[in-house]
Protein backbone atom coordinates (compact mmCIF):
# COMPACT_ATOMS: atom_id res chain seq x y z
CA UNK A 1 -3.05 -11.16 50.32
CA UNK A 2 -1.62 -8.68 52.65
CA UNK A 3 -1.07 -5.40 52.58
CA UNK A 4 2.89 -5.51 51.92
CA UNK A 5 2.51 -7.82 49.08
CA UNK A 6 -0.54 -5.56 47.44
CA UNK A 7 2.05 -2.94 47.68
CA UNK A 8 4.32 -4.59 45.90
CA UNK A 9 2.55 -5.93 43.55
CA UNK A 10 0.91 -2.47 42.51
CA UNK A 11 4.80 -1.25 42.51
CA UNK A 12 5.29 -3.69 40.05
CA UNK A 13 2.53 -4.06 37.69
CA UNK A 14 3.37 -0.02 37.66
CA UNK A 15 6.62 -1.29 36.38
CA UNK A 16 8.12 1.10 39.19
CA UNK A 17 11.06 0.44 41.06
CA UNK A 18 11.22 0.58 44.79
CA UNK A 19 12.74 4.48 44.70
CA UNK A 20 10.49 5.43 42.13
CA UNK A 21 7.10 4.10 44.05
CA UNK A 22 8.91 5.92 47.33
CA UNK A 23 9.66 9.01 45.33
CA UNK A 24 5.95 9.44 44.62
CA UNK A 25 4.22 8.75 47.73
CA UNK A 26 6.76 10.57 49.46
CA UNK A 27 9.02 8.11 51.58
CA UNK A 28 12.58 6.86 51.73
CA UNK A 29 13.23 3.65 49.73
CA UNK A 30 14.30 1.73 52.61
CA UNK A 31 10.67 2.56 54.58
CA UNK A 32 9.47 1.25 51.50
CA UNK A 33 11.55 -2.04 51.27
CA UNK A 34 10.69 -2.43 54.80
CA UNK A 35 6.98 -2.05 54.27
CA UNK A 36 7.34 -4.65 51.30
CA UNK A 37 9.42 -7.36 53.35
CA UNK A 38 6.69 -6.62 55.95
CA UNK A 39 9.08 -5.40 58.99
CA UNK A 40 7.12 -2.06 58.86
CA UNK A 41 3.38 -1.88 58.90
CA UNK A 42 2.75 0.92 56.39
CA UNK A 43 0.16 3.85 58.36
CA UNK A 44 -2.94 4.77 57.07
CA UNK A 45 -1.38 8.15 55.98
CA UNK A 46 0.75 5.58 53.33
CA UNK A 47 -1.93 3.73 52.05
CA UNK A 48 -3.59 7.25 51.69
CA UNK A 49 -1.20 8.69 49.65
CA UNK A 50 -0.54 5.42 47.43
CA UNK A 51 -4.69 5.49 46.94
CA UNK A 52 -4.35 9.18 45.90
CA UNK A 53 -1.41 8.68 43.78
CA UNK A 54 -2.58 6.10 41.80
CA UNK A 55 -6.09 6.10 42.12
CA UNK A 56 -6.36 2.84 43.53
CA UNK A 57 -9.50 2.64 46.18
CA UNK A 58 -8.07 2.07 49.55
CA UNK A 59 -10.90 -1.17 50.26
CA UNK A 60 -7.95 -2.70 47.62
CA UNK A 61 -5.50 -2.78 50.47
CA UNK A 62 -8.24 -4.45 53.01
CA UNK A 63 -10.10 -6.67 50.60
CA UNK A 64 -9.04 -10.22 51.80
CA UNK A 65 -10.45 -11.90 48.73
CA UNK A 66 -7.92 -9.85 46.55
CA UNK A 67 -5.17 -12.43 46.44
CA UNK A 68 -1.63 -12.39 44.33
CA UNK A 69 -2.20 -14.88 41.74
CA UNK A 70 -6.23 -13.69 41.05
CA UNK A 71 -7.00 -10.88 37.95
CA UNK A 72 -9.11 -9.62 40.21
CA UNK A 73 -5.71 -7.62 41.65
CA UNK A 74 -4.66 -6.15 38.35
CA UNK A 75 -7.82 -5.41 36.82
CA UNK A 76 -8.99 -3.35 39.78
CA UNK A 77 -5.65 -2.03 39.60
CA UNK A 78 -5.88 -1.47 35.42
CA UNK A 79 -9.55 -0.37 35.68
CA UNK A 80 -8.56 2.35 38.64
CA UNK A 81 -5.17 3.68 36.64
CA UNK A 82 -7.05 4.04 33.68
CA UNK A 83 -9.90 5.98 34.58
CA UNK A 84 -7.72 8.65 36.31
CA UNK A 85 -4.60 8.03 35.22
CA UNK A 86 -5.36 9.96 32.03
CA UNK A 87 -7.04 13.01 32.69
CA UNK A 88 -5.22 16.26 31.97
CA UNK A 89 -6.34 17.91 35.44
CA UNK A 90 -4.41 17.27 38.38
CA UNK A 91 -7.41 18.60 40.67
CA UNK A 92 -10.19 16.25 38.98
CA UNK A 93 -7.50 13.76 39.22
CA UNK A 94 -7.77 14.44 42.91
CA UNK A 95 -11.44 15.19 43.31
CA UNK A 96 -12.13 11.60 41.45
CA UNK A 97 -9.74 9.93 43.57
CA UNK A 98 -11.57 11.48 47.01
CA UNK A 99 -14.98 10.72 45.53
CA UNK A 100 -13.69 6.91 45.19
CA UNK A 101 -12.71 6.83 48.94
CA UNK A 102 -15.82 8.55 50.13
CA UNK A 103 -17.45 5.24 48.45
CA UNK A 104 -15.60 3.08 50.10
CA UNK A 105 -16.55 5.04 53.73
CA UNK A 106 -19.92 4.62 53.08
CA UNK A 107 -20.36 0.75 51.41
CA UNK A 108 -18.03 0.38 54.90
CA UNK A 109 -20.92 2.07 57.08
CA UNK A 110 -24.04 0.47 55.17
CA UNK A 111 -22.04 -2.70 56.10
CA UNK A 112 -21.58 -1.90 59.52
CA UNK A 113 -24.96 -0.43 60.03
CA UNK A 114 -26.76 -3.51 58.41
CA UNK A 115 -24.54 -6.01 60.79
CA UNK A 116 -25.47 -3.64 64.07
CA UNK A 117 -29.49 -3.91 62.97
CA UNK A 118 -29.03 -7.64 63.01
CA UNK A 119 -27.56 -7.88 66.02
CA UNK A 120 -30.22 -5.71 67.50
CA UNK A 121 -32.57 -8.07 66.09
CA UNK A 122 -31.37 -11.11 67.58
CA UNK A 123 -31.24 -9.11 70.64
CA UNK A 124 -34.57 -8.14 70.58
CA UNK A 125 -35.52 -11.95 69.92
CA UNK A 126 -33.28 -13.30 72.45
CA UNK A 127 -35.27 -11.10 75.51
CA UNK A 128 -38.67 -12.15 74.33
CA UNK A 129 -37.09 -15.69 74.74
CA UNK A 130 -36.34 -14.64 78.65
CA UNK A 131 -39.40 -12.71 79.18
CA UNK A 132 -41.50 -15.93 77.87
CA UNK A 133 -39.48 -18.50 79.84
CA UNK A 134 -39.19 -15.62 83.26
CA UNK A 135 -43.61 -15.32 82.67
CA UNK A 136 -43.63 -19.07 82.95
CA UNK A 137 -41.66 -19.12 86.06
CA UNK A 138 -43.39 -16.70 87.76
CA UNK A 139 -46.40 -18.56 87.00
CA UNK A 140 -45.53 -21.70 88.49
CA UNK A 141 -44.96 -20.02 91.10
CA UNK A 142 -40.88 -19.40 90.84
């Protein structure tokens, strides 16, 4: 699902209407309706302060196998609004939401970091191909 539709679908599970939603991540309702009609790509600043706001992990808004019609989108949604939603402390509020991105950053990185060693690998496999088939060359006399 994309990222306007996640949006609007959070906006509405929320039970929030579009000047509502705006009001608390701090746009105008019609950048808003654009963003949810998908004439205006929302910035990462947006999806920042929609994460914070309702603790929702920002991999939410990236995750292609999150799609409208799946549970997956509300329970993640349920499980995230629930944990922080309550809590009496706006700052542990915050500090829980911050921890949750910092996850994300890092299962991002692992990824990343496990897909560049593989590539490395079949690299590393690919020159002793060359070396083997250059030594033969040069041995026949190439």
């Amino acid at each position: 699902m994309k990222i306007n539709k996640k949006i609007r679908v959070l906006r509405k599970k929320l039970n929030y209407s579009q000047q509502q939603f705006a009001d608390k991540i701090g746009v105008s309702r019609s950048v808003l309706s654009q963003i949810e009609i998908n004439k205006l790509k929302p910035s990462t600043d947006i999806i920042a302060k929609i994460s914070k706001e309702f603790n929702i992990s920002v991999s939410y808004f990236f995750d292609p196998e999150v799609g409208e019609e799946t549970k997956a989108d509300y329970s993640i949604l349920e499980d995230s609004y629930t944990k922080y939603g309550n809590t009496e402390c706006p700052l542990c509020h915050q500090l829980l939401a911050v921890n949750d991105i910092q996850k994300d950053v890092i299962n991002n990185l692992e990824k990343t970091i496990s897909t560049q060693f593989q590539l490395i690998e079949l690299l590393e496999k690919r020159i002793e191909v060359i070396r083997k088939q250059h030594t033969g060359k040069i041995k026949a006399g190439c």
